[in-house]
N, C-alpha and C. Protein backbone atom coordinates (compact mmCIF):
# COMPACT_ATOMS: atom_id res chain seq x y z
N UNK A 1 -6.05 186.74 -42.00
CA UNK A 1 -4.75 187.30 -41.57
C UNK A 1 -3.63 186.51 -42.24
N UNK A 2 -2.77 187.20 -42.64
CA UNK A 2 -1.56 186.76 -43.68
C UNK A 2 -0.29 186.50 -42.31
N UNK A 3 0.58 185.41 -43.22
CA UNK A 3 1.64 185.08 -42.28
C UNK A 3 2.62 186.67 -41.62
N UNK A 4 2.62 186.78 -42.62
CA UNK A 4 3.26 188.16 -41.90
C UNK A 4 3.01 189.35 -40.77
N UNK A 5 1.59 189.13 -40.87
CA UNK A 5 0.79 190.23 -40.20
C UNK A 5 0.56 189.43 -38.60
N UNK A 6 0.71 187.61 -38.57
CA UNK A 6 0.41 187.12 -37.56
C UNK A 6 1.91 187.33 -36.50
N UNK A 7 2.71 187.44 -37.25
CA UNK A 7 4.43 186.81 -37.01
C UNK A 7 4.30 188.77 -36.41
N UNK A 8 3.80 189.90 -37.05
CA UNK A 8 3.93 191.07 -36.44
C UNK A 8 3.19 191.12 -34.95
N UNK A 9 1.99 190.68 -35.37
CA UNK A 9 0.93 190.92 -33.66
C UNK A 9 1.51 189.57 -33.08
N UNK A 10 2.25 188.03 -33.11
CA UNK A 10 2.59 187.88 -31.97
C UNK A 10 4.14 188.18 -31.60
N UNK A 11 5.03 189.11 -32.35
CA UNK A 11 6.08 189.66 -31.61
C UNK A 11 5.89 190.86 -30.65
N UNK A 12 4.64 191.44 -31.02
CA UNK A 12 4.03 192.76 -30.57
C UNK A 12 4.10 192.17 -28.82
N UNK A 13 3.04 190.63 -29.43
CA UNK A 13 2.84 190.38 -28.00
C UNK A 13 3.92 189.43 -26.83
N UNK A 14 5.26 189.54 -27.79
CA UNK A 14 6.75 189.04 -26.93
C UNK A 14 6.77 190.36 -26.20
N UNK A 15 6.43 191.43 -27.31
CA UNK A 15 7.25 192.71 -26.66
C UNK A 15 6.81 193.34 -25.12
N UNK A 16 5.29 192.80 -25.44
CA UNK A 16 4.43 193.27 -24.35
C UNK A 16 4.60 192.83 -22.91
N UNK A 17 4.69 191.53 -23.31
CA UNK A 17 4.97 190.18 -22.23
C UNK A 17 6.13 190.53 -21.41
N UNK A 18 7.44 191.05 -22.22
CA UNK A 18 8.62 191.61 -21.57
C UNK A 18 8.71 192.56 -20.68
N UNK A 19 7.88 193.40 -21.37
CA UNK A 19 7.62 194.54 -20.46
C UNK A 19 7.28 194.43 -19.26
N UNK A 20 6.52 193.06 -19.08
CA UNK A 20 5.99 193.21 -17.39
C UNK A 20 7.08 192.91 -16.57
N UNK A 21 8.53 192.46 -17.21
CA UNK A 21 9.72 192.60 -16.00
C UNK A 21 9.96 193.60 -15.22
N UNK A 22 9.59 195.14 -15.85
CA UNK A 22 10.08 196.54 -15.11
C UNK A 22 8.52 196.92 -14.64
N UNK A 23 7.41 196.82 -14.19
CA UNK A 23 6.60 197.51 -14.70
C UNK A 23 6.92 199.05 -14.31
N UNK A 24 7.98 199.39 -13.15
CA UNK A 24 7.98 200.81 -13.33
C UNK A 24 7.72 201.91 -12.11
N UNK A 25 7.25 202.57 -12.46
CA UNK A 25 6.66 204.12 -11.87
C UNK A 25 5.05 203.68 -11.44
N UNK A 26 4.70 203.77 -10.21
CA UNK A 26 2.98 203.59 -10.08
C UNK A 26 2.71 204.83 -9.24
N UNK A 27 1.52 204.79 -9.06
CA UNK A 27 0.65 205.89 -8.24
C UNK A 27 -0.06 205.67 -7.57
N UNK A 28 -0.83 203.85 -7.61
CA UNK A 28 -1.60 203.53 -7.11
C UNK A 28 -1.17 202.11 -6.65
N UNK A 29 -1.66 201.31 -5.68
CA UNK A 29 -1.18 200.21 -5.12
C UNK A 29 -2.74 199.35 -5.55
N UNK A 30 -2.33 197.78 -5.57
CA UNK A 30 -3.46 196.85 -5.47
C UNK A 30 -3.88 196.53 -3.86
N UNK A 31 -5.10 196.43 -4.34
CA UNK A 31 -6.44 196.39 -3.25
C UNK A 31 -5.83 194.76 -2.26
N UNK A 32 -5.49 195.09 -1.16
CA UNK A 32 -4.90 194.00 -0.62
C UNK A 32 -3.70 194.73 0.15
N UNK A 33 -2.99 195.52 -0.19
CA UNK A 33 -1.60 195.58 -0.02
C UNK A 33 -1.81 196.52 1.83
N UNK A 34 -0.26 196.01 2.37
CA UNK A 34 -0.16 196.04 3.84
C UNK A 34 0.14 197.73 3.98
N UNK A 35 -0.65 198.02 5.01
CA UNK A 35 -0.19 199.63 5.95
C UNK A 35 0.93 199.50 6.66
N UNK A 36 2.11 200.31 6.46
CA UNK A 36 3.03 199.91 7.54
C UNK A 36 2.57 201.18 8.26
N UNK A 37 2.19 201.36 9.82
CA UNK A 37 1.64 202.06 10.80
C UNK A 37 3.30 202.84 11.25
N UNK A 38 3.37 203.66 11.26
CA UNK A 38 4.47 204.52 11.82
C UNK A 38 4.25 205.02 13.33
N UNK A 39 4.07 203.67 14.15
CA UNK A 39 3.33 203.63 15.43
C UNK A 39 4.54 204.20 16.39
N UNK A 40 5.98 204.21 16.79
CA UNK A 40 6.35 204.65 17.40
C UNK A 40 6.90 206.51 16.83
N UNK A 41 6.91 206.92 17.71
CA UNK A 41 7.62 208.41 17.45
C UNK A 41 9.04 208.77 17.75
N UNK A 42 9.83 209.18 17.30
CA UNK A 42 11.30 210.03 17.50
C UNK A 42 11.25 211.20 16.53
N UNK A 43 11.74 212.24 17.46
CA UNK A 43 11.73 213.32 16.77
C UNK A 43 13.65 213.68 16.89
N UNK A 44 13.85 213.85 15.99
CA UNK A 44 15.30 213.82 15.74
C UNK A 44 16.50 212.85 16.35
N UNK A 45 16.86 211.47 15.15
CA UNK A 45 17.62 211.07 15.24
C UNK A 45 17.70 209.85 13.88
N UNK A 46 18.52 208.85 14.19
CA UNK A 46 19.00 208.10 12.92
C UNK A 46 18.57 206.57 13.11
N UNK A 47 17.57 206.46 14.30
CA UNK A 47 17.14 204.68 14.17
C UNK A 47 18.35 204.08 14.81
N UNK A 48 18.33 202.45 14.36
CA UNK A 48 16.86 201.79 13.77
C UNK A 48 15.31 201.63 14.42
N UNK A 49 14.41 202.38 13.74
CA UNK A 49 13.31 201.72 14.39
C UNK A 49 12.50 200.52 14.12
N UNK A 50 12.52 199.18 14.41
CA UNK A 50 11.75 198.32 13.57
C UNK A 50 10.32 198.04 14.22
N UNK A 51 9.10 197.80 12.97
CA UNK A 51 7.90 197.79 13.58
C UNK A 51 7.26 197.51 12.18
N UNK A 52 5.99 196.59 12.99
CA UNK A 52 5.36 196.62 11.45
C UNK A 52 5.24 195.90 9.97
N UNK A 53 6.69 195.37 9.76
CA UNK A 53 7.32 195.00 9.23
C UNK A 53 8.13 195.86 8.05
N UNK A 54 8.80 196.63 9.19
CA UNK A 54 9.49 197.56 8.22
C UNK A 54 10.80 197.86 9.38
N UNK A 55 11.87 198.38 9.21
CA UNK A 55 12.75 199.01 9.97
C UNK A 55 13.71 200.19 9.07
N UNK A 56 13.52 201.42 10.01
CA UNK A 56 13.44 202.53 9.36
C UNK A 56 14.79 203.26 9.79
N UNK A 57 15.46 203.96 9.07
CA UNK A 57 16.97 204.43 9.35
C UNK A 57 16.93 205.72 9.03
N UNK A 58 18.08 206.51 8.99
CA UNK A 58 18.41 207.95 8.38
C UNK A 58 19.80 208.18 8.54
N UNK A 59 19.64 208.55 7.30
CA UNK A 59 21.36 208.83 7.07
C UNK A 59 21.89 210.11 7.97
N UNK A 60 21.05 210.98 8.03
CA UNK A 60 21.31 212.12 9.41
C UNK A 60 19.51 212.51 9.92
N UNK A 61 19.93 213.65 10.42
CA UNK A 61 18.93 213.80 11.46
C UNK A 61 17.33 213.54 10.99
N UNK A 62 16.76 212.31 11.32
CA UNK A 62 15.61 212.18 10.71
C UNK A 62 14.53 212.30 11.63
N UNK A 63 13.04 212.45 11.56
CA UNK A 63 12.09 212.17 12.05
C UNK A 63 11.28 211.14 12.17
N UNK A 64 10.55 210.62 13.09
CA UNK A 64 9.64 209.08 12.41
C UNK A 64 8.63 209.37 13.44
N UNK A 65 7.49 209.52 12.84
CA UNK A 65 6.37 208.85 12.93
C UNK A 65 5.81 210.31 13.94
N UNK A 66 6.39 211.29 12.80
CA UNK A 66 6.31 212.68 13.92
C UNK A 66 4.75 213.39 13.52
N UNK A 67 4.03 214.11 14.06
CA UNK A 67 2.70 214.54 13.94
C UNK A 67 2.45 216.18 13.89
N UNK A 68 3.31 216.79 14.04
CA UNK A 68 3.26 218.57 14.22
C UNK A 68 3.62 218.80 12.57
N UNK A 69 3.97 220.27 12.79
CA UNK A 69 3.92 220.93 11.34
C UNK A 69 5.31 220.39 10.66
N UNK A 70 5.36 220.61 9.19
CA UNK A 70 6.62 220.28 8.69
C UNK A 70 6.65 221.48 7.49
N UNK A 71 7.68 222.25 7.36
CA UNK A 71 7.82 223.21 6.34
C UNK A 71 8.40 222.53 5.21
N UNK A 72 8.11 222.65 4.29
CA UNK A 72 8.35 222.57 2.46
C UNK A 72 8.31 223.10 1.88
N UNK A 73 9.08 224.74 2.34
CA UNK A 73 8.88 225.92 1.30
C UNK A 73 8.05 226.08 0.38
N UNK A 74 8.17 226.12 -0.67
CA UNK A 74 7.21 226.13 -2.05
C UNK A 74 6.17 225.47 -1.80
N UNK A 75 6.56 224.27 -1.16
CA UNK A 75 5.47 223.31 -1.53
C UNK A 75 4.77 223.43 -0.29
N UNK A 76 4.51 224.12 0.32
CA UNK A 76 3.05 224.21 1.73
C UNK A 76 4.39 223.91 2.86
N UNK A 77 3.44 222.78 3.40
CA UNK A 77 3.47 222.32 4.67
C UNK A 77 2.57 220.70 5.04
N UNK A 78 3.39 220.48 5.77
CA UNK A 78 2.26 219.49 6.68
C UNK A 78 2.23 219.50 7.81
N UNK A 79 0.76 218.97 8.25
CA UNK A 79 0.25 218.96 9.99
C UNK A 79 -0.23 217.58 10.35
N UNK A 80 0.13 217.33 11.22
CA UNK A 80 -0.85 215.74 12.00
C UNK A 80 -0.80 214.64 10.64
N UNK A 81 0.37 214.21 9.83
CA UNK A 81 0.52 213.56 9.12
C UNK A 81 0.90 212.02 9.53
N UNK A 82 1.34 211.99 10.65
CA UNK A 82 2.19 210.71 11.31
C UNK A 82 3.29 210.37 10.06
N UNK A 83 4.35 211.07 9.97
CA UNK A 83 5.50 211.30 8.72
C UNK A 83 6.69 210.39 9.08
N UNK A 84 7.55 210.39 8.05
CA UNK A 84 8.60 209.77 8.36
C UNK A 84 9.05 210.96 7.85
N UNK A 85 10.63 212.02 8.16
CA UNK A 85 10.74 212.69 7.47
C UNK A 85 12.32 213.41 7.44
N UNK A 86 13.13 214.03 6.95
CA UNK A 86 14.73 214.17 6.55
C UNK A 86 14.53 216.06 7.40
N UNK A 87 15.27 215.66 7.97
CA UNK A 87 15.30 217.42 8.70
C UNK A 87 16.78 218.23 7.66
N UNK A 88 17.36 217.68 6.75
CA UNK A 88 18.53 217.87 6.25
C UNK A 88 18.41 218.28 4.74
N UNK A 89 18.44 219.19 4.10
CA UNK A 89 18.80 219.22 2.82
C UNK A 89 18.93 218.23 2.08
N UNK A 90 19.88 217.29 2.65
CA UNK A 90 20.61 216.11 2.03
C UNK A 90 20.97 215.24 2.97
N UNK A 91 20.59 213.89 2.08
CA UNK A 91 20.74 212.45 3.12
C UNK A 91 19.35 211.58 2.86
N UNK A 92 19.26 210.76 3.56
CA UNK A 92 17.91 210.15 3.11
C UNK A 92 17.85 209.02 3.84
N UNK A 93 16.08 208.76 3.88
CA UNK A 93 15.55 208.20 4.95
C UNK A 93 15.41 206.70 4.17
N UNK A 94 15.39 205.50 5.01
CA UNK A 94 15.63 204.35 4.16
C UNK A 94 14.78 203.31 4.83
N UNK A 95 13.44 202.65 4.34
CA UNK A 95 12.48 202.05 5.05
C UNK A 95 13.15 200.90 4.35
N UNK A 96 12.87 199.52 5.10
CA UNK A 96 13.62 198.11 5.16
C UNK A 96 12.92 196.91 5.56
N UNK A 97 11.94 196.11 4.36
CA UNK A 97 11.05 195.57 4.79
C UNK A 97 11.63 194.32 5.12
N UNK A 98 10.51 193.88 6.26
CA UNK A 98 10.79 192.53 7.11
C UNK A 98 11.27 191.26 5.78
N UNK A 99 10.21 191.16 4.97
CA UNK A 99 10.14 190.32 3.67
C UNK A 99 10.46 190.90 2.11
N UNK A 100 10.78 190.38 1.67
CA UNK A 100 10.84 190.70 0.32
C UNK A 100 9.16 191.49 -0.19
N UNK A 101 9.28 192.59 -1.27
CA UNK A 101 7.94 193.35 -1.89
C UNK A 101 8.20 193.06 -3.30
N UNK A 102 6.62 192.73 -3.54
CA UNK A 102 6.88 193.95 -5.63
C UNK A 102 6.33 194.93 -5.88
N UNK A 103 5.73 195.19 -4.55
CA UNK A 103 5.26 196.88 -5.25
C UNK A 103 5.39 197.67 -3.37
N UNK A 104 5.22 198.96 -3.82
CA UNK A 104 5.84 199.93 -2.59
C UNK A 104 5.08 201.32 -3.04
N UNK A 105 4.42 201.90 -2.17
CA UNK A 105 3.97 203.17 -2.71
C UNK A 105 3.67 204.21 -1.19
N UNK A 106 4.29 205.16 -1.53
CA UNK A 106 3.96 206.64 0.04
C UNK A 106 3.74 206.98 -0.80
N UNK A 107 2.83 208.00 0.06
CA UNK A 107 2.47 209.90 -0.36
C UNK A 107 3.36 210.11 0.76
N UNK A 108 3.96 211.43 -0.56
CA UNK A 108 5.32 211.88 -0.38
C UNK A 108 5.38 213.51 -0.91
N UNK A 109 6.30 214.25 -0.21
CA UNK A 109 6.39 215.96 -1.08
C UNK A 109 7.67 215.73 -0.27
N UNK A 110 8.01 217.44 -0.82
CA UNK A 110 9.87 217.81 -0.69
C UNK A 110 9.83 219.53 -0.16
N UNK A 111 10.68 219.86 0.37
CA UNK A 111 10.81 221.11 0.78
C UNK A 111 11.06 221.66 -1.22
N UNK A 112 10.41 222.41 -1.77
CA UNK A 112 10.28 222.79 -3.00
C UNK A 112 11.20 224.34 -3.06
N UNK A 113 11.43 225.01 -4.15
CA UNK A 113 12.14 226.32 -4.52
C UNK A 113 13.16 226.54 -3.71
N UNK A 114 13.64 225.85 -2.77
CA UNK A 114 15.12 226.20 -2.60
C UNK A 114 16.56 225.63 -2.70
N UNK A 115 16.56 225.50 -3.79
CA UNK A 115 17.54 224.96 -4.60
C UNK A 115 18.55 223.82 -3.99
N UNK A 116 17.63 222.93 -3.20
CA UNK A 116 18.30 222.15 -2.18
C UNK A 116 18.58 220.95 -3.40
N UNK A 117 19.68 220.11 -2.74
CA UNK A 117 19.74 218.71 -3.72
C UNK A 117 18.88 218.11 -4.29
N UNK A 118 18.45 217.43 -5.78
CA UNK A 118 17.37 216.62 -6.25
C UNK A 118 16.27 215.86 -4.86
N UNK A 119 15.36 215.88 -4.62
CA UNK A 119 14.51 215.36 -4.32
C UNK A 119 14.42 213.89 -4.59
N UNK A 120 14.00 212.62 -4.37
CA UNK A 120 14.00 211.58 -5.40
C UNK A 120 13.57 210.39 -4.10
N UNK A 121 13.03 209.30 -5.05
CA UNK A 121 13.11 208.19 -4.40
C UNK A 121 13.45 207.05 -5.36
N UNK A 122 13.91 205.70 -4.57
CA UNK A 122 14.71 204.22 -5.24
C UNK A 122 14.15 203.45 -4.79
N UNK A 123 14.41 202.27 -5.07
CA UNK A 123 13.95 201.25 -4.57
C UNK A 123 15.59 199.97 -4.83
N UNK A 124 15.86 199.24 -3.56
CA UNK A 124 16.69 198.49 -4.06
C UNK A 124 16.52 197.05 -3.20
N UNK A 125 17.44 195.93 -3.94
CA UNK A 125 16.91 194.80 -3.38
C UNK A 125 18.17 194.20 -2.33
N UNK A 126 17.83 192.66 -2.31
CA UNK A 126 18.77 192.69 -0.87
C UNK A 126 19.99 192.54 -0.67
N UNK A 127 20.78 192.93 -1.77
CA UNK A 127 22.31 193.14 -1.84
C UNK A 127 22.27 194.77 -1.61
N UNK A 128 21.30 195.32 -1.83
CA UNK A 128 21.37 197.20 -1.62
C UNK A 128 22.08 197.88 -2.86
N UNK A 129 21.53 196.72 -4.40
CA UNK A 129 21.46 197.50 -5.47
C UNK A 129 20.61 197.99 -6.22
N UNK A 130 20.46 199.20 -6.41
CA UNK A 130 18.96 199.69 -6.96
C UNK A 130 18.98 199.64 -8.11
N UNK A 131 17.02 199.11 -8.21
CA UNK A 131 16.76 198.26 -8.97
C UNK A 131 15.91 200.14 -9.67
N UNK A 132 15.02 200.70 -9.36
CA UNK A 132 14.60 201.98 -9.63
C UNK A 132 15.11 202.92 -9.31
N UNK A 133 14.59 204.66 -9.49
CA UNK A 133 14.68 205.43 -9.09
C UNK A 133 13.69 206.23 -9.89
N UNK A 134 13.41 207.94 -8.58
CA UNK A 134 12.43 208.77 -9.48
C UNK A 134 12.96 210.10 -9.24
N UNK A 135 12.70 211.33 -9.54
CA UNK A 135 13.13 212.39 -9.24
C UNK A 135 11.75 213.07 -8.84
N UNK A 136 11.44 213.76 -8.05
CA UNK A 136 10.31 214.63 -7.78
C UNK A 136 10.44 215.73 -7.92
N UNK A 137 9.62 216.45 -8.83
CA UNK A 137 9.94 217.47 -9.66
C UNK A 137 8.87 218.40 -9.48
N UNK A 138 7.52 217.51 -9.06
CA UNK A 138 5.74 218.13 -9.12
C UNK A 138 6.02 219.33 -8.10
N UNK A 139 4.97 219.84 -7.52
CA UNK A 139 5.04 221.85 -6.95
C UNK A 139 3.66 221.60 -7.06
N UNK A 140 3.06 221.90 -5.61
CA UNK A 140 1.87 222.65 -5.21
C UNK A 140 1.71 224.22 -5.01
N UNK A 141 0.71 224.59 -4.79
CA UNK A 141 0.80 226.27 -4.69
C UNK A 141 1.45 226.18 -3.07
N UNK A 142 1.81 227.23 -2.90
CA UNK A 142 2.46 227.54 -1.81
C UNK A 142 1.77 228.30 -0.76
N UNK A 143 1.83 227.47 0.25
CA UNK A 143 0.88 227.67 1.94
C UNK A 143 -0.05 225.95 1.32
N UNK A 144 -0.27 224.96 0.18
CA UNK A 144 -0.92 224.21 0.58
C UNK A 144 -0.49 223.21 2.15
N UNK A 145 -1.53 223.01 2.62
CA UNK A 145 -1.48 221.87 4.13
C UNK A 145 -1.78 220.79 3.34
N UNK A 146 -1.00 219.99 3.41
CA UNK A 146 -0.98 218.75 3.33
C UNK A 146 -0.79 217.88 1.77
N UNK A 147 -0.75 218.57 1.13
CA UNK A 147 -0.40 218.16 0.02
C UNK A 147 0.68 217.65 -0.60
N UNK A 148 0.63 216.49 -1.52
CA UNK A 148 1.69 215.69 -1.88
C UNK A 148 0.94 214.41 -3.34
N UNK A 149 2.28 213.52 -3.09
CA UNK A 149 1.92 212.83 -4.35
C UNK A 149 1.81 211.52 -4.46
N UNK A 150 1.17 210.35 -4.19
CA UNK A 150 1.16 208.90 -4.23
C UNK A 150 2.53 208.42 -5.45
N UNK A 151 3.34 208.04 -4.91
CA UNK A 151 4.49 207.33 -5.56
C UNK A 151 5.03 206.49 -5.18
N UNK A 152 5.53 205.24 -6.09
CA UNK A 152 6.10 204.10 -5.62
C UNK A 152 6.65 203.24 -6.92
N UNK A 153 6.76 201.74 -6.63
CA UNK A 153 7.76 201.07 -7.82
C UNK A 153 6.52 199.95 -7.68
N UNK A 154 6.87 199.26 -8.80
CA UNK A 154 6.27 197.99 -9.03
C UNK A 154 7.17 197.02 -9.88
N UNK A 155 7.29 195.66 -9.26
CA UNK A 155 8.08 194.95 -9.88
C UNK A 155 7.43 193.55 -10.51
N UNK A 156 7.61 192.57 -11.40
CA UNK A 156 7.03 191.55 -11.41
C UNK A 156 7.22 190.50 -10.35
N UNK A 157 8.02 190.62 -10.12
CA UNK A 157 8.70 189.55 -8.80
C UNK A 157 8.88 190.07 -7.61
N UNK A 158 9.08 189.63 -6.56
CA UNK A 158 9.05 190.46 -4.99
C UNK A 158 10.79 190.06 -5.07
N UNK A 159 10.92 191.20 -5.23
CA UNK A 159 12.68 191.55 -5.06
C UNK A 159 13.21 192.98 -4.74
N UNK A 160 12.03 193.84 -4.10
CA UNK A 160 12.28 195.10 -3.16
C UNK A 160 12.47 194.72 -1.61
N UNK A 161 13.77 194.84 -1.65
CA UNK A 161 14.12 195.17 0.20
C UNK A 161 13.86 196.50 0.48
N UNK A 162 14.21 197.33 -0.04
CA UNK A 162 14.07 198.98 0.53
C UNK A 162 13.12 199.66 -0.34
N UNK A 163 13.13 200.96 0.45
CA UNK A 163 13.04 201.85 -0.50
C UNK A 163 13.49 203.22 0.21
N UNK A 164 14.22 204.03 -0.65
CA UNK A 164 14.73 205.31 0.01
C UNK A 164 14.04 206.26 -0.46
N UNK A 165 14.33 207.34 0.83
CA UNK A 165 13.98 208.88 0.15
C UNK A 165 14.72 209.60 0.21
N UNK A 166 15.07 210.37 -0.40
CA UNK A 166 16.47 211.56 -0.26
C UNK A 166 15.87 212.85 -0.55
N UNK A 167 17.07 213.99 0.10
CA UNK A 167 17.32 215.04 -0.21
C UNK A 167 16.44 216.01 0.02
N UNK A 168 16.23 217.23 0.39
CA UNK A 168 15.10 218.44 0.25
C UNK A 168 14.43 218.06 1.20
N UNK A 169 14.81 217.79 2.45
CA UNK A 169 13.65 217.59 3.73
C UNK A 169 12.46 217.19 2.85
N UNK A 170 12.88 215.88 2.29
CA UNK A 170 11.76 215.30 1.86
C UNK A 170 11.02 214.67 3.45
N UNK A 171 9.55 214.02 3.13
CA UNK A 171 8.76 213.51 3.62
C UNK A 171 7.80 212.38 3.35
N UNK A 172 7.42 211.53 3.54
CA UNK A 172 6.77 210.08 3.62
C UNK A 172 5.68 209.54 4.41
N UNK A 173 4.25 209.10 4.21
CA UNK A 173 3.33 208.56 4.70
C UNK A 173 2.49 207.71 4.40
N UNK A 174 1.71 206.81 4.69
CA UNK A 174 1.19 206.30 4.52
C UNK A 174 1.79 205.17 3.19
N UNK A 175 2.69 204.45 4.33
CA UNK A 175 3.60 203.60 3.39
C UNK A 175 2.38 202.35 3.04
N UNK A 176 3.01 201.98 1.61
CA UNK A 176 1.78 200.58 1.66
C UNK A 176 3.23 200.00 0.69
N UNK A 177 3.23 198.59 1.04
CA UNK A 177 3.79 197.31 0.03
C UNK A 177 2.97 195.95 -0.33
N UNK A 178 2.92 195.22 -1.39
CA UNK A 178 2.11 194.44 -1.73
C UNK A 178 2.96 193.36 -2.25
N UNK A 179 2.51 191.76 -2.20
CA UNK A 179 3.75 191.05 -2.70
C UNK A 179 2.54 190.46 -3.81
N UNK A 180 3.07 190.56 -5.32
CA UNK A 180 2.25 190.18 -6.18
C UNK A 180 2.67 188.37 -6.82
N UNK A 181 1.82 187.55 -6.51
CA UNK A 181 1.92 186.16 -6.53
C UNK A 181 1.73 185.47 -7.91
N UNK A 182 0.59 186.23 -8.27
CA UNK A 182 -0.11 185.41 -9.69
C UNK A 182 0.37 185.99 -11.05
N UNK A 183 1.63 186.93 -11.22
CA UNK A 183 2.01 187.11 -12.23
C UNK A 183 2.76 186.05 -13.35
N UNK A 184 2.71 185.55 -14.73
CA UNK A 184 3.74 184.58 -14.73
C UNK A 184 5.17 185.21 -15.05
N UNK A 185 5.92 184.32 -15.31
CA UNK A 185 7.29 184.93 -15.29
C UNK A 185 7.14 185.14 -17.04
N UNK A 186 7.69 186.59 -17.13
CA UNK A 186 7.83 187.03 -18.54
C UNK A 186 8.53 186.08 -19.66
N UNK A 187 9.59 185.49 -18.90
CA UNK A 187 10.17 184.55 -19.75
C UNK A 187 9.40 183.46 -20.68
N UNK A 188 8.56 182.92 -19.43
CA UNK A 188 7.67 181.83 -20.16
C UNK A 188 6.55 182.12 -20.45
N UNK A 189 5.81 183.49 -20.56
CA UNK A 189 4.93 183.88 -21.52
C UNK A 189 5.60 183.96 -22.89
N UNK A 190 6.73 184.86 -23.27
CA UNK A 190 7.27 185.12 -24.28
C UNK A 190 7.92 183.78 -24.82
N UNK A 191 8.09 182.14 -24.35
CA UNK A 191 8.59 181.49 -25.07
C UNK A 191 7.50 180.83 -25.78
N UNK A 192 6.17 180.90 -24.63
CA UNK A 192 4.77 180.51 -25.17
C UNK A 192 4.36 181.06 -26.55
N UNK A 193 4.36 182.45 -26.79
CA UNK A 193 4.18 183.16 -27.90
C UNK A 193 4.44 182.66 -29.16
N UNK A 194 6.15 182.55 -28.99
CA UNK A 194 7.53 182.18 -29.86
C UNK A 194 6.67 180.88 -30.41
N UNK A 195 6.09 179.74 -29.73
CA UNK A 195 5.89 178.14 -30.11
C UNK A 195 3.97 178.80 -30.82
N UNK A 196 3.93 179.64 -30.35
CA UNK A 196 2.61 179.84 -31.15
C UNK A 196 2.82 180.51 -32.45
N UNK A 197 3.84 181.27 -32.48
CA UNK A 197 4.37 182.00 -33.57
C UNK A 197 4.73 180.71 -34.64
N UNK A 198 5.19 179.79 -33.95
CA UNK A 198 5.95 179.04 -34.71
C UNK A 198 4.83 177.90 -35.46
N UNK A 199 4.18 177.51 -34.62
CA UNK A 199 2.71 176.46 -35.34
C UNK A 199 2.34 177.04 -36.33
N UNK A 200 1.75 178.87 -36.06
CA UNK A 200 1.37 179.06 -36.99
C UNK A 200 1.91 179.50 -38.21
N UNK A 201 2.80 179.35 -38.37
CA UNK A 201 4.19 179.47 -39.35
C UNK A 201 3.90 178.47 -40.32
N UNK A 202 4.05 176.91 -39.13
CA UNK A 202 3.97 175.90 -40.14
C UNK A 202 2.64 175.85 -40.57
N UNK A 203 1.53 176.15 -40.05
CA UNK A 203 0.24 175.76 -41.03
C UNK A 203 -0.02 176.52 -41.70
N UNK A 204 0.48 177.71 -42.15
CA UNK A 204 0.81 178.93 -43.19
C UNK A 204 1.28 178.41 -44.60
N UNK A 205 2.29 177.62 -43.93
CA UNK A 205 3.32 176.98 -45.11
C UNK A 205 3.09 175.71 -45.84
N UNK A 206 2.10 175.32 -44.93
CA UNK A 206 1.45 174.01 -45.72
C UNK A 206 0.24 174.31 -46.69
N UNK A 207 -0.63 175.55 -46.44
CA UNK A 207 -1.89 175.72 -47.00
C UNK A 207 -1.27 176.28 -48.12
């Protein structure tokens, strides 16, 4: 391998290393991570409920931890879900963990085809500036029961206080958060690289 080609694969691997600051959009959570139980019930109102280690709000008329049917036009329905869920077009439901997270993931759907406000979920930390966001866009056939989509954020560092849901009588279950410990910090992988980049620079230049 020629100096040039080494100086390409280890910037490749600065670039890579960086990347793990956002990791992003997930679908799936690591094996470990906590159930928050949506153990008490209210059926229409705005909180706070805290439990679990979560405390749960709504910007207007919300549901928590409700178990009967829920309509989602397009998108089916749900039954006996134990939901957190937005009875409103618009507004949004805002779960608030006890501790700091780096990763967060519900199965989640939206009242679908009626041209109600974007659908979406965020994630923000403990000043209540968001750090993500997603738009939900997916569509099941219509009359499915129970159908929806595993979504959530993942961060390198535990710096999720919330996470919201908005808009389209969206809905939420089976919340899970995970605090990830053994990542290193991107910074000092990528300066590691840089001093490896750099040795092998000089023994390039001597041979």
């Amino acid at each position: 391998m020629n100096i040039k080609m080494l100086k390409a694969a280890l910037a490749g691997l600065v670039l890579s290393v960086s990347g793990f600051a956002n990791a992003g959009l997930i679908t799936t959570i690591d094996a470990g991570a906590t159930n928050h139980v949506f153990a008490s019930s209210l059926d229409s109102g705005v909180g706070p409920i805290s439990e679990n280690g979560i405390t749960w709000t709504a910007s207007s008329d919300g549901y928590y931890g409700y178990d009967n049917s829920w309509g989602l036009s397009s998108n089916g329905s749900w039954n006996n879900m134990n939901l957190i869920g937005l009875n409103n077009s618009f507004g949004s439901l805002t779960v608030t963990f006890d501790s700091l997270v780096s990763e967060v993931l519900a199965f989640v759907n939206y009242a679908g085809g009626g041209g109600y406000p974007q659908a979406s979920i965020g994630i923000y930390d403990i000043n209540d500036v968001l750090l993500e966001s997603f738009d939900l866009n997916d569509s099941v056939a219509n009359g499915t029961v129970n159908g929806g989509w595993d979504y959530g954020f993942a961060r390198n560092t535990a710096e999720i206080k919330s996470i919201k849901f908005n808009n389209a009588y969206i809905v939420a279950t089976n919340l899970r958060s995970y605090v990830q410990t053994d990542i290193p910090e991107p910074s000092i992988l990528a300066i590691f690289a840089l001093a490896v980049m750099g040795l092998a620079s000089c023994r390039f230049q001597k041979q």
